[in-house]
N, C-alpha and C. Protein backbone atom coordinates (compact mmCIF):
# COMPACT_ATOMS: atom_id res chain seq x y z
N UNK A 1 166.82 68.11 135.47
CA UNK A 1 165.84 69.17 135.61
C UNK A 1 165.49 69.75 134.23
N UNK A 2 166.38 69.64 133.25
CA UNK A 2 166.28 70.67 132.07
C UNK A 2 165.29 69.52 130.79
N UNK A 3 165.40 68.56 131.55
CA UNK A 3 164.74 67.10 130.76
C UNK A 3 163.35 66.96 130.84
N UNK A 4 163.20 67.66 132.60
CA UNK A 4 161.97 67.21 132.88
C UNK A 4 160.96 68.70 132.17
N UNK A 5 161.90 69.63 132.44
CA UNK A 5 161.16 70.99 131.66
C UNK A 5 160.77 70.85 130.23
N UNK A 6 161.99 70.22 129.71
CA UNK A 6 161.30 69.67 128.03
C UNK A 6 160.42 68.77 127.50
N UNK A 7 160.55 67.80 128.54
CA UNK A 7 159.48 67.16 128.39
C UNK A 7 157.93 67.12 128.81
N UNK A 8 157.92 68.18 129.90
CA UNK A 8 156.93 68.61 130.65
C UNK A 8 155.94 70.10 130.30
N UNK A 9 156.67 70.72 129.79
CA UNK A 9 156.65 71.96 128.95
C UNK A 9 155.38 72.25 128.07
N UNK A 10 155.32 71.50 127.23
CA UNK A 10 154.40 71.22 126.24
C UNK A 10 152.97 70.76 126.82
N UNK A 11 153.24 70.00 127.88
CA UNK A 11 152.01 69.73 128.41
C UNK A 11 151.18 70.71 129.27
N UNK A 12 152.03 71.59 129.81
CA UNK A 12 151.56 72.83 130.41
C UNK A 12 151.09 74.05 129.64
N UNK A 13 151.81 74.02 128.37
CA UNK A 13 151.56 74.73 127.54
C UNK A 13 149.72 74.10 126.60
N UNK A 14 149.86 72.86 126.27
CA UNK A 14 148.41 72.47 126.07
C UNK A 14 147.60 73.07 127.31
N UNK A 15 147.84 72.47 128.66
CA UNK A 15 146.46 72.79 129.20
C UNK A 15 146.51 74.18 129.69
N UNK A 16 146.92 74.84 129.23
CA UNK A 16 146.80 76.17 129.51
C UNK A 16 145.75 77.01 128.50
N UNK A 17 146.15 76.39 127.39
CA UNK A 17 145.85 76.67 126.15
C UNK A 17 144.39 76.05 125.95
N UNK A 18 144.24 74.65 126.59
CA UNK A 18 142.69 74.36 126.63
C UNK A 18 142.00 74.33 127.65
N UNK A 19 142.13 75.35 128.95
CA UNK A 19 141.34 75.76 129.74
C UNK A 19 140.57 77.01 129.22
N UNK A 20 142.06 77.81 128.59
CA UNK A 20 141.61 79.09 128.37
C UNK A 20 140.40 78.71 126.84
N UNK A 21 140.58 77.77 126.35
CA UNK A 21 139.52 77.52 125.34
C UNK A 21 138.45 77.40 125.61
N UNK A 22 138.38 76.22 126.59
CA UNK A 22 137.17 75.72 127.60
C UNK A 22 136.73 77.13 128.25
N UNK A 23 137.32 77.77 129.13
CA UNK A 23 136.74 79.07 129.87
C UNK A 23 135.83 79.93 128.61
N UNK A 24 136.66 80.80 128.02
CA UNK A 24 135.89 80.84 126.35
C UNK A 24 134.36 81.12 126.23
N UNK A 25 134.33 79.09 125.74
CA UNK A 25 133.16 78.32 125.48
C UNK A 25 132.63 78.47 126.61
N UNK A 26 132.51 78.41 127.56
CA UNK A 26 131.65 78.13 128.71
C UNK A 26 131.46 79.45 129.27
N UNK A 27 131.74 80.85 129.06
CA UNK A 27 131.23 81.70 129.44
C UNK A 27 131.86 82.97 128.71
N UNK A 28 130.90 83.12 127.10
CA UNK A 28 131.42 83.97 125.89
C UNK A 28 130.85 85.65 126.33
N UNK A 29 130.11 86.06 127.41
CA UNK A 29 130.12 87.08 127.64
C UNK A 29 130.89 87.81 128.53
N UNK A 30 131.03 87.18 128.86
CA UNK A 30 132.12 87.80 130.85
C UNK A 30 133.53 87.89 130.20
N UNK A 31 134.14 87.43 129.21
CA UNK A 31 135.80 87.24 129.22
C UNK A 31 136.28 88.10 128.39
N UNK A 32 137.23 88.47 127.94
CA UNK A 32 138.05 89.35 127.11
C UNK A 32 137.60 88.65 125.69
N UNK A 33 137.64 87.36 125.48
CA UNK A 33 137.42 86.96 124.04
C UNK A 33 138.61 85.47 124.02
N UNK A 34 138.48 85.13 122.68
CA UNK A 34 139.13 83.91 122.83
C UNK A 34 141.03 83.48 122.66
N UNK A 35 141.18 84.81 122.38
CA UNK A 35 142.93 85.14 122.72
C UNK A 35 143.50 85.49 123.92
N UNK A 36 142.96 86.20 124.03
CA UNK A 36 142.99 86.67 125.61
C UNK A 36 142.83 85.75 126.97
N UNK A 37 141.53 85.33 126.60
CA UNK A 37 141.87 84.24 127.58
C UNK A 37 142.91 82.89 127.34
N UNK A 38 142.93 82.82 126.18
CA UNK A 38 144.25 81.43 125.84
C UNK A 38 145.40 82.10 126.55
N UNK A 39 145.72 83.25 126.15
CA UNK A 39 146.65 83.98 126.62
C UNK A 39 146.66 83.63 128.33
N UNK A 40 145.44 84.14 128.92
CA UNK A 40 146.01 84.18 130.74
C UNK A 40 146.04 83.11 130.63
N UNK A 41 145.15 81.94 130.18
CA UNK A 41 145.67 80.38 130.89
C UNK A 41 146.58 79.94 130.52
N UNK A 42 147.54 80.36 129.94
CA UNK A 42 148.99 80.05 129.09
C UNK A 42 149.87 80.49 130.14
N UNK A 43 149.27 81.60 130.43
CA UNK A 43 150.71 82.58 131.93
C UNK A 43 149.94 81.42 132.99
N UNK A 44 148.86 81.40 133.42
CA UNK A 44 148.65 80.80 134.59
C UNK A 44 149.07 79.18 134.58
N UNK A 45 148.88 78.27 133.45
CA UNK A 45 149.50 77.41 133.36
C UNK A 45 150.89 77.22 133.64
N UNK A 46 151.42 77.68 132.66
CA UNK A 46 153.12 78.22 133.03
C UNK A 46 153.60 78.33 134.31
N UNK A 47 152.77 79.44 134.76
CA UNK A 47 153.53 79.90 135.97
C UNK A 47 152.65 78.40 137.59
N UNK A 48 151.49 78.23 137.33
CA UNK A 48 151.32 77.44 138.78
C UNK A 48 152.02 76.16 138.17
N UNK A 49 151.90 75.66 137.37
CA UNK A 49 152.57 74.29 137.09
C UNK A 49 153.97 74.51 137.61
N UNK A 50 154.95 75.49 136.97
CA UNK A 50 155.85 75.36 136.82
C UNK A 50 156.40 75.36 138.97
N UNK A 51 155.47 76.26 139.32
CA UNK A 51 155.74 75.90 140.65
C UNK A 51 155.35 74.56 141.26
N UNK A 52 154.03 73.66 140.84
CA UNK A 52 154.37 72.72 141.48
C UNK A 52 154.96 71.94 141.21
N UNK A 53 155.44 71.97 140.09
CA UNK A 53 156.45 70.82 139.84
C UNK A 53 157.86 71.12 140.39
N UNK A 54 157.74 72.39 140.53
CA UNK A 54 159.27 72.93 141.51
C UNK A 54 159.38 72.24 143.21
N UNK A 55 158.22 72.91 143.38
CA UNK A 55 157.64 72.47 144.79
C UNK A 55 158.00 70.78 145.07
N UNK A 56 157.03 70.20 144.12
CA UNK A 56 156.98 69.12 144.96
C UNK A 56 157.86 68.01 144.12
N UNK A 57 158.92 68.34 142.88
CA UNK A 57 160.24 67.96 142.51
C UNK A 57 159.95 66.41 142.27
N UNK A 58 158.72 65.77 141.68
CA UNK A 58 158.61 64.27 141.39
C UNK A 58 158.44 64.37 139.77
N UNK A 59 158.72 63.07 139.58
CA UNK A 59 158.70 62.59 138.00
C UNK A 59 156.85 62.17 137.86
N UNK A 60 156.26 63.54 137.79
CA UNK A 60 155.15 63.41 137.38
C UNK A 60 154.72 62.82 135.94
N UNK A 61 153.57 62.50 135.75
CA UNK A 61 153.22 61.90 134.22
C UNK A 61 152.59 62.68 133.22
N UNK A 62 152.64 62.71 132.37
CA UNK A 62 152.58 63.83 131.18
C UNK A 62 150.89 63.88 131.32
N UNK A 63 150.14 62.95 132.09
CA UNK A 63 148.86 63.46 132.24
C UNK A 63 148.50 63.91 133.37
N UNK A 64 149.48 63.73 134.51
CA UNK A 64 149.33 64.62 135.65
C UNK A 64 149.78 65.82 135.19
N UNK A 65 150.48 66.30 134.79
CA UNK A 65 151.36 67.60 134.31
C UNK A 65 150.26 68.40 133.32
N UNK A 66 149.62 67.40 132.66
CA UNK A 66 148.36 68.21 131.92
C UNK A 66 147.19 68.98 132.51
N UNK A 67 147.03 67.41 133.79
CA UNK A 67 145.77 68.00 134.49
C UNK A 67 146.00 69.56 135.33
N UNK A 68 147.26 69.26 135.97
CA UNK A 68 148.25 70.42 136.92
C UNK A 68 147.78 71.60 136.28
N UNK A 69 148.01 71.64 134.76
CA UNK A 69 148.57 72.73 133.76
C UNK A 69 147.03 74.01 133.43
N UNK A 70 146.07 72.74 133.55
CA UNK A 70 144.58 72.90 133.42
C UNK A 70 144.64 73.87 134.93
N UNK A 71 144.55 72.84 135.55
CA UNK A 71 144.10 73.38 137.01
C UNK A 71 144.47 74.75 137.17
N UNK A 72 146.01 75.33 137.52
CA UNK A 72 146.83 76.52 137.58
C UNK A 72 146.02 77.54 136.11
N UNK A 73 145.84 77.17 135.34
CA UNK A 73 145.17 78.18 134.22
C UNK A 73 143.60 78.53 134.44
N UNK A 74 142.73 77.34 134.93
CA UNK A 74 141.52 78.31 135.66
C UNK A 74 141.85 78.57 136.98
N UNK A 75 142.46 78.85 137.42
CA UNK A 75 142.54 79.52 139.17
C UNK A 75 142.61 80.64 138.52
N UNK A 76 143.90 80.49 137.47
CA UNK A 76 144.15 82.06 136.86
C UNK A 76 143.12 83.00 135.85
N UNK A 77 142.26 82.12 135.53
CA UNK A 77 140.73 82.62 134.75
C UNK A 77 140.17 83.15 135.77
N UNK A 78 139.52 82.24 136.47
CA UNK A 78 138.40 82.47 137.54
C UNK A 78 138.95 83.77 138.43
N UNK A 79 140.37 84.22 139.16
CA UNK A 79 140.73 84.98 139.31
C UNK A 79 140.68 86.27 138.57
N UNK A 80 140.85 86.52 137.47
CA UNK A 80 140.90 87.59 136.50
C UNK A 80 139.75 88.15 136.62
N UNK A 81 138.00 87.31 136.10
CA UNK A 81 137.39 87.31 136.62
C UNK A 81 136.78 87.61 137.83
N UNK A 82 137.31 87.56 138.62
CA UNK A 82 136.43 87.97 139.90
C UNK A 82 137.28 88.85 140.38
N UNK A 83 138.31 89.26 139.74
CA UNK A 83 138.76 90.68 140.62
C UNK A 83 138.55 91.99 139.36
N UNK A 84 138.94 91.39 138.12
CA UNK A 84 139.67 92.34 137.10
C UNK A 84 138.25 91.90 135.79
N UNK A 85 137.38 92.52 136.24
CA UNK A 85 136.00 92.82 135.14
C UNK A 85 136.10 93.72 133.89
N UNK A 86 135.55 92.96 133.23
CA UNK A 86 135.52 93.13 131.68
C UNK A 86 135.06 94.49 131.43
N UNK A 87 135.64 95.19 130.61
CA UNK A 87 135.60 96.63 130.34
C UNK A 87 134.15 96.24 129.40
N UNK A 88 134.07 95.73 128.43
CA UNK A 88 132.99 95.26 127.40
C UNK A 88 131.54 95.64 128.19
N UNK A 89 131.66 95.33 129.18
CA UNK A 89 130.20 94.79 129.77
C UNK A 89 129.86 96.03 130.83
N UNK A 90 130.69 96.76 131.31
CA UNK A 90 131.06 98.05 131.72
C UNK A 90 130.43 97.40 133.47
N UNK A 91 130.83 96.19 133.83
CA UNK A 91 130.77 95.68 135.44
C UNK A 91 132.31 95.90 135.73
C-alpha cells in the first residue's frame, strides 16, 4: 500500500495541478486566479483520487491515476464554482 502511494502520488499531484491550470486558462474571469485554483485541484485531486484508489484497491496505471487525478480536481473546480462565487466579480 505505501508503494502504491509513492508511486501513485505524484501523478495525482500532476493532475491536480494541471486541471487547476487548464480550469485557469479556460475561464480567467470566474476563478480566484491561477494559485488558487492549482491549489483546489491539488486538494481535490488528492483527496477524490486518493479515495478511489482506496475504494476500488487495483494496481492502476500511472495514466489511469493521472486521468483519476484530473477528473477528482475539476469536480472540485466546477464545484467551488457553482456553489462558492468569486468575491472579484461581486456574483
Amino acid at each position: 500500500m505505501l508503494e502504491q502511494i509513492a508511486q501513485m502520488g505524484p501523478m495525482l499531484i500532476l493532475g491536480g495541478l494541471a486541471a487547476g491550470w487548464i480550469a485557469e486558462a479556460i475561464s480567467r474571469a470566474r476563478g480566484y486566479g491561477l494559485i488558487p485554483d492549482m491549489v483546489l485541484g491539488l486538494v481535490g485531486s488528492i483527496a477524490g483520487g486518493g479515495i478511489v484508489l482506496f475504494v476500488t484497491s487495483s494496481d492502476a496505471g500511472m495514466v489511469t491515476v493521472f486521468l483519476i487525478g484530473c477528473a477528482a480536481a475539476a469536480l472540485m473546480i466546477i464545484a467551488q464554482r457553482r456553489f462558492w462565487r468569486s468575491a472579484r466579480l461581486a456574483t
